[in-house]
PDB file of N, CA and C in Angstrom:
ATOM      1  N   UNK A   1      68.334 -62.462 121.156  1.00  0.00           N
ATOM      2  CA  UNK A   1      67.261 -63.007 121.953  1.00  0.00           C
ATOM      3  C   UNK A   1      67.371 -64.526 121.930  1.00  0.00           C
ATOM      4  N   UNK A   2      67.092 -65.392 123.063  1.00  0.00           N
ATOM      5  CA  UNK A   2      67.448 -66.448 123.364  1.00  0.00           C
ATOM      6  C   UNK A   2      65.690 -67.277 123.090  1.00  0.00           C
ATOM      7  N   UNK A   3      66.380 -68.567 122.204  1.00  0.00           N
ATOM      8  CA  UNK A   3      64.859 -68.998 121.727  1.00  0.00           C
ATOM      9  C   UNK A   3      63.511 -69.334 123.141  1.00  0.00           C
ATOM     10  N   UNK A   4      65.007 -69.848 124.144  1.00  0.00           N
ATOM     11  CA  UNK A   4      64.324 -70.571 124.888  1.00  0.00           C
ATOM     12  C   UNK A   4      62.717 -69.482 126.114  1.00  0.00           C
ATOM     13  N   UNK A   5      64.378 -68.772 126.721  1.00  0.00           N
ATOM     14  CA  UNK A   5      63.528 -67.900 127.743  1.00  0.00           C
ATOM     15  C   UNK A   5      63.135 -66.536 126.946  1.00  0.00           C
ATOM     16  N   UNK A   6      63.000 -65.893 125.658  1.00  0.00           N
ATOM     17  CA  UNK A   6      62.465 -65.329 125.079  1.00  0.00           C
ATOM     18  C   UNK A   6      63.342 -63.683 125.997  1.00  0.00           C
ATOM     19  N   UNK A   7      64.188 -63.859 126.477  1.00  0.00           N
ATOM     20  CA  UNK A   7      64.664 -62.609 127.047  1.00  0.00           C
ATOM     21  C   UNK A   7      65.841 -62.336 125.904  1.00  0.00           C
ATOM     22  N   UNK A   8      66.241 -60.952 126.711  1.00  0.00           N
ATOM     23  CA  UNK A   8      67.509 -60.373 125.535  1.00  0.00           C
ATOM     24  C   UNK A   8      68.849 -60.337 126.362  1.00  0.00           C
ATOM     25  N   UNK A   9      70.149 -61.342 125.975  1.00  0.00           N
ATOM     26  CA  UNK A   9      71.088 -61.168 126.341  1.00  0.00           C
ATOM     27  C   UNK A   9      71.395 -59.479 126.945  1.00  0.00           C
ATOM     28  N   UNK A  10      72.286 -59.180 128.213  1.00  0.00           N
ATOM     29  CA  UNK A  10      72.908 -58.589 128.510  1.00  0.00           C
ATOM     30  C   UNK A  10      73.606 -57.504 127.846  1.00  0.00           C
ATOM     31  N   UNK A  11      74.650 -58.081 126.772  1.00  0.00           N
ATOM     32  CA  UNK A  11      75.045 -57.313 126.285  1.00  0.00           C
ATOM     33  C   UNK A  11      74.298 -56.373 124.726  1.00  0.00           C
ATOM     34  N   UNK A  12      72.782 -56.955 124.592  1.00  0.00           N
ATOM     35  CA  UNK A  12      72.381 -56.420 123.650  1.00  0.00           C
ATOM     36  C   UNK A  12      70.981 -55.563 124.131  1.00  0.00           C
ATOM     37  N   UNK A  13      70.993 -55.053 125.397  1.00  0.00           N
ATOM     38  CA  UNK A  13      69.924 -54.612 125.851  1.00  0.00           C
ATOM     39  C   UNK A  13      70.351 -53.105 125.848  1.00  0.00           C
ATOM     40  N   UNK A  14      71.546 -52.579 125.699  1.00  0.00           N
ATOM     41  CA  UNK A  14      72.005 -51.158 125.439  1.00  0.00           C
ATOM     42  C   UNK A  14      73.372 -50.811 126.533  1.00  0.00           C
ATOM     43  N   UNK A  15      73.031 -49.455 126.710  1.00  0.00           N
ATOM     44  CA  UNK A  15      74.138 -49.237 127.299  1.00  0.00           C
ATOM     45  C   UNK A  15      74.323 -48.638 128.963  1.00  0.00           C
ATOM     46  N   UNK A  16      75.281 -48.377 129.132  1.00  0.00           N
ATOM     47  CA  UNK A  16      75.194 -47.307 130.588  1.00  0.00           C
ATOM     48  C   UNK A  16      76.134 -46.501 130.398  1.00  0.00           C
ATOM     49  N   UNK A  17      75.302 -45.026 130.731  1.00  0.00           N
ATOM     50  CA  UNK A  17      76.272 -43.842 130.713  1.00  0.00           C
ATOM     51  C   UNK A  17      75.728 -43.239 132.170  1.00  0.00           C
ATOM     52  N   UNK A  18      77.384 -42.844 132.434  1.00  0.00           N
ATOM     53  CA  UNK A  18      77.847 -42.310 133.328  1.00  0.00           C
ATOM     54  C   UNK A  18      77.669 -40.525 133.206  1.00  0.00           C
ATOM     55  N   UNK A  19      77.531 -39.343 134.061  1.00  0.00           N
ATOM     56  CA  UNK A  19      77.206 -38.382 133.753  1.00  0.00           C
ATOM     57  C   UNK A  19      78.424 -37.884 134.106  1.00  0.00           C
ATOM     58  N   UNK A  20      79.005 -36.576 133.080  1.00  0.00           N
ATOM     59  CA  UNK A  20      80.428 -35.723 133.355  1.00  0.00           C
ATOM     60  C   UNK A  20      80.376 -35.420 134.998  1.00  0.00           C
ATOM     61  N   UNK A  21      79.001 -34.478 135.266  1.00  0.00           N
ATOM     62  CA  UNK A  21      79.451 -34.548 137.128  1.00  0.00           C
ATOM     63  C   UNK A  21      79.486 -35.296 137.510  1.00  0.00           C
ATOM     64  N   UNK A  22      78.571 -36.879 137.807  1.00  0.00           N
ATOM     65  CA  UNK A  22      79.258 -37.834 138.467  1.00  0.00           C
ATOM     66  C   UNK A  22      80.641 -38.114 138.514  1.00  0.00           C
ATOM     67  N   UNK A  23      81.273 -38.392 137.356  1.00  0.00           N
ATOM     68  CA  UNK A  23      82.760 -38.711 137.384  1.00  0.00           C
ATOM     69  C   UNK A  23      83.433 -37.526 137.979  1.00  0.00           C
ATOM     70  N   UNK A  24      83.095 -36.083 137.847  1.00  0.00           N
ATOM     71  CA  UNK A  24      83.671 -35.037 138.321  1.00  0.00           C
ATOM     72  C   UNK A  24      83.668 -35.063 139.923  1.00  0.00           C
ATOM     73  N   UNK A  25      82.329 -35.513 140.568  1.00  0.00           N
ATOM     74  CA  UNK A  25      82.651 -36.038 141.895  1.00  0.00           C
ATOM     75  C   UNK A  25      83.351 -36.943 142.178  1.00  0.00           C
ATOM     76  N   UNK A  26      83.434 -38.057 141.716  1.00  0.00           N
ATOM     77  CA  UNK A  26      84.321 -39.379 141.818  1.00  0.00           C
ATOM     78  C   UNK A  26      85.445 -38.583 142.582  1.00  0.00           C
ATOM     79  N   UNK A  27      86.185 -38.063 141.141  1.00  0.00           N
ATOM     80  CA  UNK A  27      87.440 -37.239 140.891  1.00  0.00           C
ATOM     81  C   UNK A  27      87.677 -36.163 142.048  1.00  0.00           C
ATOM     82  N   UNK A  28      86.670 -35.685 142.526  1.00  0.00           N
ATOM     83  CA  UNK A  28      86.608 -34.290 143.693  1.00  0.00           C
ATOM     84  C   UNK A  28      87.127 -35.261 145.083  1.00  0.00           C
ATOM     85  N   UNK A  29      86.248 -36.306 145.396  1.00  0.00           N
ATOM     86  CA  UNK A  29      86.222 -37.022 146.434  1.00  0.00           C
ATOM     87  C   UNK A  29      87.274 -37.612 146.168  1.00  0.00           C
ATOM     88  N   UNK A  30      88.574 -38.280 145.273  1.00  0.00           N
ATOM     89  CA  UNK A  30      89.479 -39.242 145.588  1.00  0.00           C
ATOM     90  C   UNK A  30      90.912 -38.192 145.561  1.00  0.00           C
ATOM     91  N   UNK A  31      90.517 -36.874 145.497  1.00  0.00           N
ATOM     92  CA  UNK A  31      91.468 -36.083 145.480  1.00  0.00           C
ATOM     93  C   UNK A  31      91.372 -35.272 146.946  1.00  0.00           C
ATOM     94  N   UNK A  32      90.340 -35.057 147.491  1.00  0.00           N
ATOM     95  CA  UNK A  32      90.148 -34.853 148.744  1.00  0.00           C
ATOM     96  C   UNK A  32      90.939 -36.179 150.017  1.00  0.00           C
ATOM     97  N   UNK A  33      90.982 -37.731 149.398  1.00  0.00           N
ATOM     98  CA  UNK A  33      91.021 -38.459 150.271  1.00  0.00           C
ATOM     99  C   UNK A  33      92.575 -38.672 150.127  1.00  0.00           C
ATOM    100  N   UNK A  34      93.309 -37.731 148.951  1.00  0.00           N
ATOM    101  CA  UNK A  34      94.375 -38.263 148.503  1.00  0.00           C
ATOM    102  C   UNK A  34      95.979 -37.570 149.463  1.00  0.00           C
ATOM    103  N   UNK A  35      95.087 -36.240 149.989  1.00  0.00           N
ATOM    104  CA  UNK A  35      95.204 -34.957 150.537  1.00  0.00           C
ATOM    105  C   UNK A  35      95.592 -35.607 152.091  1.00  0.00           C
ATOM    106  N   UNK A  36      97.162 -35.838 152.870  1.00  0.00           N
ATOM    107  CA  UNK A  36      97.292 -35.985 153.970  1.00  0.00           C
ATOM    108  C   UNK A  36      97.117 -35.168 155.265  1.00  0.00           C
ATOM    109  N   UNK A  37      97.467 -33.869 154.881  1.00  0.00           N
ATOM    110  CA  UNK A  37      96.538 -33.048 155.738  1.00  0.00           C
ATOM    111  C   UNK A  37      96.035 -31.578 155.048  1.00  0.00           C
ATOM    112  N   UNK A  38      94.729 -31.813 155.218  1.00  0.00           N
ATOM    113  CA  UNK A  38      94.529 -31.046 154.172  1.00  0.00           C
ATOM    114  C   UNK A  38      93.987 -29.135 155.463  1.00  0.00           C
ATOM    115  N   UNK A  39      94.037 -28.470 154.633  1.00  0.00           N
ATOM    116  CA  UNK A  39      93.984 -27.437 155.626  1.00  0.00           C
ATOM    117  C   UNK A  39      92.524 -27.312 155.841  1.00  0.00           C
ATOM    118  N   UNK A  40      92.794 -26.730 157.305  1.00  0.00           N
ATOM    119  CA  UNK A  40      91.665 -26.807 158.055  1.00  0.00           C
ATOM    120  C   UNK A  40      90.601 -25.567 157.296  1.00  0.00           C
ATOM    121  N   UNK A  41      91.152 -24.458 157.378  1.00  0.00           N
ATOM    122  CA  UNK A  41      90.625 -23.478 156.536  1.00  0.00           C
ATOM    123  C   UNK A  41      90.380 -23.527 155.292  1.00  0.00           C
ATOM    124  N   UNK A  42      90.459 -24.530 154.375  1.00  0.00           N
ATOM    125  CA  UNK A  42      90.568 -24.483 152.957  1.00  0.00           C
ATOM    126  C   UNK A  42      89.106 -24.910 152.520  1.00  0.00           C
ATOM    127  N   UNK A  43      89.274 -24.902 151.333  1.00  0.00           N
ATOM    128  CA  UNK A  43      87.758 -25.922 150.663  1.00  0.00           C
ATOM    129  C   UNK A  43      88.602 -26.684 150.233  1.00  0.00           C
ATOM    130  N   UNK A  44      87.240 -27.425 150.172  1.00  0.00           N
ATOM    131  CA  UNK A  44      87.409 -29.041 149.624  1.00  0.00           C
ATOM    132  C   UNK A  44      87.583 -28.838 147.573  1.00  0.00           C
ATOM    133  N   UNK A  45      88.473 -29.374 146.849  1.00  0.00           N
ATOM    134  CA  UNK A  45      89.132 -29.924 145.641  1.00  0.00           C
ATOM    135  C   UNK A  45      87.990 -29.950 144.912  1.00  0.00           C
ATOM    136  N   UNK A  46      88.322 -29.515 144.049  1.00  0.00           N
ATOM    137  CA  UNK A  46      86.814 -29.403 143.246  1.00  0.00           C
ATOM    138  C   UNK A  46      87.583 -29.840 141.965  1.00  0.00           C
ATOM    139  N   UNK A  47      86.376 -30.610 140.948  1.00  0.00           N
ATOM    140  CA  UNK A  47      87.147 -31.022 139.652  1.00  0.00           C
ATOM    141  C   UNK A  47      86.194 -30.847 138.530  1.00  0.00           C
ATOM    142  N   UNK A  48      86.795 -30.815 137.396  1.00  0.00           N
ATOM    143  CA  UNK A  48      85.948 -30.956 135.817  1.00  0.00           C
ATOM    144  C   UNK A  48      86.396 -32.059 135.178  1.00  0.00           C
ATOM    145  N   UNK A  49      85.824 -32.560 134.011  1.00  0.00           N
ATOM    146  CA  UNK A  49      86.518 -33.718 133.548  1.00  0.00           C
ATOM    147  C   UNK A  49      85.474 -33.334 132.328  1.00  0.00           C
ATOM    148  N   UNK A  50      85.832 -34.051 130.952  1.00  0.00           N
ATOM    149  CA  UNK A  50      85.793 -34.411 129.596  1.00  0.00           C
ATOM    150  C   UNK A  50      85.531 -35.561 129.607  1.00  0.00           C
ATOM    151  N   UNK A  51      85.052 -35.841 129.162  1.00  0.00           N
ATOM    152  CA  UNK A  51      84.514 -37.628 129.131  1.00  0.00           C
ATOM    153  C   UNK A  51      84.161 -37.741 127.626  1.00  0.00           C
ATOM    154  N   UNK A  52      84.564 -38.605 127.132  1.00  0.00           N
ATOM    155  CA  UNK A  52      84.932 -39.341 125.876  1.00  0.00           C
ATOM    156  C   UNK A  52      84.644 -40.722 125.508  1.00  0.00           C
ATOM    157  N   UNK A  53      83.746 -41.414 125.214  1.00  0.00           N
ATOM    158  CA  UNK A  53      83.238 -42.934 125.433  1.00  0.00           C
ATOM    159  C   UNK A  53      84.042 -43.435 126.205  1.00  0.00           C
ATOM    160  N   UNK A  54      84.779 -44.079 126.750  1.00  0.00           N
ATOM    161  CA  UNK A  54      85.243 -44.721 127.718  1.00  0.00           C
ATOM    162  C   UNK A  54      86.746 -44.009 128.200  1.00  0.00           C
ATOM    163  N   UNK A  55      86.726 -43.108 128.439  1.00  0.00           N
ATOM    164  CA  UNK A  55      87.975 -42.058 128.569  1.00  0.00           C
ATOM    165  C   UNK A  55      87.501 -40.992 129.367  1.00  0.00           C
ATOM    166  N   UNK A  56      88.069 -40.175 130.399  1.00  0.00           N
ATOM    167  CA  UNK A  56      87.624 -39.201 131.027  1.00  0.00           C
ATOM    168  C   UNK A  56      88.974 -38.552 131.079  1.00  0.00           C
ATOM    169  N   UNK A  57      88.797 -37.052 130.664  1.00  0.00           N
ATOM    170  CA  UNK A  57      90.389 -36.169 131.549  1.00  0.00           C
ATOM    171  C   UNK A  57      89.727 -35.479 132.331  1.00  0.00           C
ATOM    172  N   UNK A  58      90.492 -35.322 133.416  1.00  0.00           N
ATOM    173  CA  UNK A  58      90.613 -34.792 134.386  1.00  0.00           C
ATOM    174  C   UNK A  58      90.979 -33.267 134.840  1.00  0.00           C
ATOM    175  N   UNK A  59      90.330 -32.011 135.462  1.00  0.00           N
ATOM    176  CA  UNK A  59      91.042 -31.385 136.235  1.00  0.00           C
ATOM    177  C   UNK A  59      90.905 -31.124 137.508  1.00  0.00           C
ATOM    178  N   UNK A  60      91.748 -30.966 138.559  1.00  0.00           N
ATOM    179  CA  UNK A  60      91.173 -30.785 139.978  1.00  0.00           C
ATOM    180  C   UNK A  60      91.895 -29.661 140.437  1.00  0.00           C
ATOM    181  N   UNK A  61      91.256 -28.406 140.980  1.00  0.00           N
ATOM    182  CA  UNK A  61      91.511 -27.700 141.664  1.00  0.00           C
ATOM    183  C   UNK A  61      91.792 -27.797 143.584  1.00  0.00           C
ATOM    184  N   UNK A  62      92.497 -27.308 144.088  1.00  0.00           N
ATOM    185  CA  UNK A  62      92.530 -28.067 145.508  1.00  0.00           C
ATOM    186  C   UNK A  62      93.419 -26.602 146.081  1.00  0.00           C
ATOM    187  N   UNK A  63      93.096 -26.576 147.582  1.00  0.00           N
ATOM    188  CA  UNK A  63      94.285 -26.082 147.979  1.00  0.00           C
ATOM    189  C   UNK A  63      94.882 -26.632 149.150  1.00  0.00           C
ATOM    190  N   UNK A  64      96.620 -26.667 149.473  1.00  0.00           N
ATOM    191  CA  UNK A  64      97.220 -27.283 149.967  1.00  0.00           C
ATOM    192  C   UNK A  64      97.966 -26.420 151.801  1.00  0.00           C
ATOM    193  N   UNK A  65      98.259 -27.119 152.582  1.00  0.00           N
ATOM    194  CA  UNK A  65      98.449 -26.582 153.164  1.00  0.00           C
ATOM    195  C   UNK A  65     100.234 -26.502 153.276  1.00  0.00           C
ATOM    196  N   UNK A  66     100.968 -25.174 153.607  1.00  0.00           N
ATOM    197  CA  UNK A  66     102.403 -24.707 153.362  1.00  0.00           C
ATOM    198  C   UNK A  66     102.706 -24.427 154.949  1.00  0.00           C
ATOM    199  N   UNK A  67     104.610 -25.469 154.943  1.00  0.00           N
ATOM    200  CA  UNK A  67     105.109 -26.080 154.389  1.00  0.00           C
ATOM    201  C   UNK A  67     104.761 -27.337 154.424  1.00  0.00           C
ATOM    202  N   UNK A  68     105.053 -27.701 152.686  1.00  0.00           N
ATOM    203  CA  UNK A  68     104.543 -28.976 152.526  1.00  0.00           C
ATOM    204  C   UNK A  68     104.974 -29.548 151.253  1.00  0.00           C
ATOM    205  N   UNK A  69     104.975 -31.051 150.652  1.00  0.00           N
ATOM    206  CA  UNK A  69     105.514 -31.251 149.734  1.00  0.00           C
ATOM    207  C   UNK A  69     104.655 -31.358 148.583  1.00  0.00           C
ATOM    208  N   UNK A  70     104.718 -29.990 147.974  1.00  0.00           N
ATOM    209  CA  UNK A  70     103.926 -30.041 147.214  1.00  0.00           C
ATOM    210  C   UNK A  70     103.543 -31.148 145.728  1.00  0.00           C
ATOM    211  N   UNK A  71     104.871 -31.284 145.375  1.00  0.00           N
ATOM    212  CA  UNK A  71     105.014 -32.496 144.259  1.00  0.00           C
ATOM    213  C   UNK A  71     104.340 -34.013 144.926  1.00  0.00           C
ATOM    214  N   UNK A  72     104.972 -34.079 145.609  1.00  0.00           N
ATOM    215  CA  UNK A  72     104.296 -35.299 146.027  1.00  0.00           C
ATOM    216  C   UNK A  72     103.005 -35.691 146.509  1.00  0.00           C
ATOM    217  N   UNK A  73     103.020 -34.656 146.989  1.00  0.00           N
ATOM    218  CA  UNK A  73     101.303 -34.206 147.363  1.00  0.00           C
ATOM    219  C   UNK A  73     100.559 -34.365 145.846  1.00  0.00           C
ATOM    220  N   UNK A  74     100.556 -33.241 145.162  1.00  0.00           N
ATOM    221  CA  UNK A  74     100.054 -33.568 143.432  1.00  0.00           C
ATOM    222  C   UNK A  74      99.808 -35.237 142.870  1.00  0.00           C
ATOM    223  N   UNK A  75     101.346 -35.481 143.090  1.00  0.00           N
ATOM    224  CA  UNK A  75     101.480 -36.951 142.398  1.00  0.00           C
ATOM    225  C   UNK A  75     100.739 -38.156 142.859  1.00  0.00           C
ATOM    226  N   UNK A  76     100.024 -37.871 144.254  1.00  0.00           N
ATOM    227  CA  UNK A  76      99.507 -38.910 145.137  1.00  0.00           C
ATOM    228  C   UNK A  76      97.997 -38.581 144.401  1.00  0.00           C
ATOM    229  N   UNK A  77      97.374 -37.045 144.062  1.00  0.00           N
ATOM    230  CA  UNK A  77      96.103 -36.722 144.580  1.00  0.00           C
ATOM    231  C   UNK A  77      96.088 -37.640 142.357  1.00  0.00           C
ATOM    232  N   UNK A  78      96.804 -37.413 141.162  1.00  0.00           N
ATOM    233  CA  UNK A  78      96.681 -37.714 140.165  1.00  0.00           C
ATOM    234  C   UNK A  78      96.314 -39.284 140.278  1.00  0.00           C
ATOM    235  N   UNK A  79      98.015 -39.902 141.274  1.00  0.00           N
ATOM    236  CA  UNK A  79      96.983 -41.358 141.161  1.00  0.00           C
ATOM    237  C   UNK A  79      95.924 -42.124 142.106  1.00  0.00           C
ATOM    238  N   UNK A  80      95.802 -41.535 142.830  1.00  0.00           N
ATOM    239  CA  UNK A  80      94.581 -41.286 143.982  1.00  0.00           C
ATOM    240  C   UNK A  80      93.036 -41.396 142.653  1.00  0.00           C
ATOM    241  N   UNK A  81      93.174 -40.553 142.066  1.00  0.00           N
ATOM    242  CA  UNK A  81      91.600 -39.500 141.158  1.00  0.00           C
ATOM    243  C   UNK A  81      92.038 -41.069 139.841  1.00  0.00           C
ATOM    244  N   UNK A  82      93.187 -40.823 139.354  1.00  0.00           N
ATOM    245  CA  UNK A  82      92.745 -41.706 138.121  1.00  0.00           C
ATOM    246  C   UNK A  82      92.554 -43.275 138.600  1.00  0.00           C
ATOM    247  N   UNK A  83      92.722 -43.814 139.790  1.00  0.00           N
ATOM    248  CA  UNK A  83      92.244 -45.330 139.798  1.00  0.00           C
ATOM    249  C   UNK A  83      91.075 -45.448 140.849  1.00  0.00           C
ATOM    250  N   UNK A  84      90.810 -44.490 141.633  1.00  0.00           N
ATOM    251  CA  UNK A  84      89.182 -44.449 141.895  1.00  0.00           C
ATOM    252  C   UNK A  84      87.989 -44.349 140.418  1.00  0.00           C
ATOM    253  N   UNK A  85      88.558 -43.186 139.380  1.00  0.00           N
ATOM    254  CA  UNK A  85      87.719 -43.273 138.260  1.00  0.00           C
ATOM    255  C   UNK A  85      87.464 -44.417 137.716  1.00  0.00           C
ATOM    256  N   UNK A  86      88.589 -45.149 137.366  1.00  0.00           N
ATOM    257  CA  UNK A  86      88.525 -46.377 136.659  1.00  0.00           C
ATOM    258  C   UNK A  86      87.951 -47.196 137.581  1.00  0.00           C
ATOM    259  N   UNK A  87      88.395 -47.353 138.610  1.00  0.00           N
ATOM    260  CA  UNK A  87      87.425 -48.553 139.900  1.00  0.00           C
ATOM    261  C   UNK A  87      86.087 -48.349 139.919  1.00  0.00           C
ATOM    262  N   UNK A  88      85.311 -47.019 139.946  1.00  0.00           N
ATOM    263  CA  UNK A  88      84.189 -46.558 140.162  1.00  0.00           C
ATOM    264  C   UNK A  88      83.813 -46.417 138.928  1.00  0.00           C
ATOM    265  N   UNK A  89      84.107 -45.854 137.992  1.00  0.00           N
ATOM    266  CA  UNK A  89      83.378 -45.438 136.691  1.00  0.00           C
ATOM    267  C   UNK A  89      83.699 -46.229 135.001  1.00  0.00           C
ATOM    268  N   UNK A  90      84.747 -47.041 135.492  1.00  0.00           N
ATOM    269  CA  UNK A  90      85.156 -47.797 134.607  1.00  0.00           C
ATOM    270  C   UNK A  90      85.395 -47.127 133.325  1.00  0.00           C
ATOM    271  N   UNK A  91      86.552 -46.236 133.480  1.00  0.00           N
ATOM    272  CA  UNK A  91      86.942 -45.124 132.543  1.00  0.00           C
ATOM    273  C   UNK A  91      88.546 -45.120 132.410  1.00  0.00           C
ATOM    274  N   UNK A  92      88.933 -45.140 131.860  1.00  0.00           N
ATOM    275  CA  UNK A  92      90.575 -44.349 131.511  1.00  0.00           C
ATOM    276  C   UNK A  92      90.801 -43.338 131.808  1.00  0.00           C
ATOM    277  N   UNK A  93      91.849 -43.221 132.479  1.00  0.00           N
ATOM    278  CA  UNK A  93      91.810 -41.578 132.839  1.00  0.00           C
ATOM    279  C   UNK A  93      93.995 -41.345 132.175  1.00  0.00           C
ATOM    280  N   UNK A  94      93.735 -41.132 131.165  1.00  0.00           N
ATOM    281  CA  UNK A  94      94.986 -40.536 130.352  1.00  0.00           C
ATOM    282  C   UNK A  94      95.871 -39.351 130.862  1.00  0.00           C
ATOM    283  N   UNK A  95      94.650 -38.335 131.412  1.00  0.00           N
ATOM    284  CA  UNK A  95      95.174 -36.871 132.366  1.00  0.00           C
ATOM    285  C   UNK A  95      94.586 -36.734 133.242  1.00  0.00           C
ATOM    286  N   UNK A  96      95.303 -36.535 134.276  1.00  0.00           N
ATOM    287  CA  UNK A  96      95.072 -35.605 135.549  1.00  0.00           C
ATOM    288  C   UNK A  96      96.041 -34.342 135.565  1.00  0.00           C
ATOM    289  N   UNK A  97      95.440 -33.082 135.127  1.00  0.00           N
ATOM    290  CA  UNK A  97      95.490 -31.583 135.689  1.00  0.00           C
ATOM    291  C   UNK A  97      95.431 -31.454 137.028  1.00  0.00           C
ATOM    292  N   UNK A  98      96.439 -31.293 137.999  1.00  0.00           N
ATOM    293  CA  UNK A  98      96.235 -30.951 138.862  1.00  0.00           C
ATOM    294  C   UNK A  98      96.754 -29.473 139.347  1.00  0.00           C
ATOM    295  N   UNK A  99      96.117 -27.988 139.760  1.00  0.00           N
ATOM    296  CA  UNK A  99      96.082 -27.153 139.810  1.00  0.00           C
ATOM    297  C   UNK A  99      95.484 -26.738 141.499  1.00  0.00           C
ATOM    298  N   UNK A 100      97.154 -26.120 142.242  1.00  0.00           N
ATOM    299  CA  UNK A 100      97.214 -25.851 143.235  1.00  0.00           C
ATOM    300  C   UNK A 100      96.449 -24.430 143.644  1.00  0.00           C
ATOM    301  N   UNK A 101      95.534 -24.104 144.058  1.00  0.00           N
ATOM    302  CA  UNK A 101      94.537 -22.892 143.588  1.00  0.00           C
ATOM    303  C   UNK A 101      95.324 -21.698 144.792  1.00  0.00           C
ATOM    304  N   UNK A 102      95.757 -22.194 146.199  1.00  0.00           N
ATOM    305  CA  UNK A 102      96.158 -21.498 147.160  1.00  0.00           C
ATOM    306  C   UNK A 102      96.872 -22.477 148.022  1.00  0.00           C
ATOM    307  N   UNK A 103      97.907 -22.092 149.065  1.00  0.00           N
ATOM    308  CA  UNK A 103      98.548 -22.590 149.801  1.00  0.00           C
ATOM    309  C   UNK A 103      98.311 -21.592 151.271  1.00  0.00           C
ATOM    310  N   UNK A 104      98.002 -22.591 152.224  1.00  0.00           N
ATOM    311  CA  UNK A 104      97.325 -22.118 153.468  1.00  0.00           C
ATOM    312  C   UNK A 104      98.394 -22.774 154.781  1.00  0.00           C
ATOM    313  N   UNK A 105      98.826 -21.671 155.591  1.00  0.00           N
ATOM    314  CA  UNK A 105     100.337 -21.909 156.274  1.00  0.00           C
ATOM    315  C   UNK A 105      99.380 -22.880 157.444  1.00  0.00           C
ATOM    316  N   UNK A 106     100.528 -24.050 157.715  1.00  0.00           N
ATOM    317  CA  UNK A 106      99.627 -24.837 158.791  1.00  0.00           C
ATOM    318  C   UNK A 106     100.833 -24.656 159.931  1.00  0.00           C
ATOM    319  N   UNK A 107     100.649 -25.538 161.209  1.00  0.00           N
ATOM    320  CA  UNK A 107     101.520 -25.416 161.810  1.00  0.00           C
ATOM    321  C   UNK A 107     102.324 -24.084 162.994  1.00  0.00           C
ATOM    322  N   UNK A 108     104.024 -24.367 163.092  1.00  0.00           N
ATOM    323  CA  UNK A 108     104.100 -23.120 163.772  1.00  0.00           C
ATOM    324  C   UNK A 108     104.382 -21.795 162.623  1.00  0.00           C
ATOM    325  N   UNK A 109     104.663 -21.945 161.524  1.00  0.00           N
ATOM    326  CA  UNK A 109     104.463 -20.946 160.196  1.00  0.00           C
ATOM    327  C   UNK A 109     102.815 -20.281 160.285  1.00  0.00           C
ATOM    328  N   UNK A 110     101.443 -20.433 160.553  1.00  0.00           N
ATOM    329  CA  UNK A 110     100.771 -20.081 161.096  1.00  0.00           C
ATOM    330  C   UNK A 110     100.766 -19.349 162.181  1.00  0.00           C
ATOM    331  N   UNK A 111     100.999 -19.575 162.853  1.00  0.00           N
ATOM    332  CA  UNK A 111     101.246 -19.173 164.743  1.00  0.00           C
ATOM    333  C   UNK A 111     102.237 -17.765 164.593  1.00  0.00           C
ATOM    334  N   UNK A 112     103.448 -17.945 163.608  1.00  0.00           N
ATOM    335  CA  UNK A 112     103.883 -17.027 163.918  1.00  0.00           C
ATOM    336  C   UNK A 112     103.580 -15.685 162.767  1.00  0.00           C
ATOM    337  N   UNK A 113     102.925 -15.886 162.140  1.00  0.00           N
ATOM    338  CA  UNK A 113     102.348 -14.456 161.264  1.00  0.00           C
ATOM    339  C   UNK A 113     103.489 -14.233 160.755  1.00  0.00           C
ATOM    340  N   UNK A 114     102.935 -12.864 160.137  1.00  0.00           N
ATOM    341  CA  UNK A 114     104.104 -11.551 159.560  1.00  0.00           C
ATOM    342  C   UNK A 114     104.803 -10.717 160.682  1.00  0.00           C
ATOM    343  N   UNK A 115     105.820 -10.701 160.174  1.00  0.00           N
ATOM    344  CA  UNK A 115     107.111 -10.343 160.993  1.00  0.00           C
ATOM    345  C   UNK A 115     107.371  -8.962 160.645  1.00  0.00           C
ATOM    346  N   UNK A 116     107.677  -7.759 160.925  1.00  0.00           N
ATOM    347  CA  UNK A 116     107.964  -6.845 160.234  1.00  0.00           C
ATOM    348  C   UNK A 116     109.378  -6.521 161.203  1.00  0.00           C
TER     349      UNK A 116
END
């Protein structure tokens, strides 16, 4: 406490916590935006996360649309989710789980069905 203006510094007034679903949305939404085309039929990426004083892991469920690159796709939506967290929630994010739940045919692989 400061003699003058009788208030309490900033850093001694406590803290701010962030809630596991908030960051779990963060994480839902930067994995959705991470997604170049994402299928029309699908749902939207859903995630969980662990949160740890200033640490969050990550998992996101999603599904992708086939043919498509799936690795790279993954690798975009991990660093997509872990630097929105940290931008938005000011967290570490050590893991991203990313877990392809279904693959949904886009394109003329659509159009042309099963073949018998």
């Amino acid at each position: 406490m400061t003699a003058v203006t009788g208030r309490v510094a900033a850093a001694e007034r406590g803290e701010t916590r962030i809630a596991d679903r908030v960051v779990a949305k963060i994480a839902a939404q930067a994995a959705k935006e991470a997604v170049d085309d994402p299928p029309a039929d699908g749902i939207s990426p859903r995630a969980t996360v662990t949160v740890h004083r200033d640490s969050a892991r990550v998992r996101v469920s999603l599904e992708l649309g086939y043919p498509g690159d799936i690795g790279r796709t993954c690798g975009a939506v991990r660093r997509r989710v872990a630097q929105r967290v940290k931008t938005l929630a000011g967290m570490e994010v050590p893991e991203v789980a990313v877990q392809v739940e279904r693959l949904h045919p886009t394109g003329a692989s659509a159009a042309q069905g099963r073949i018998r």
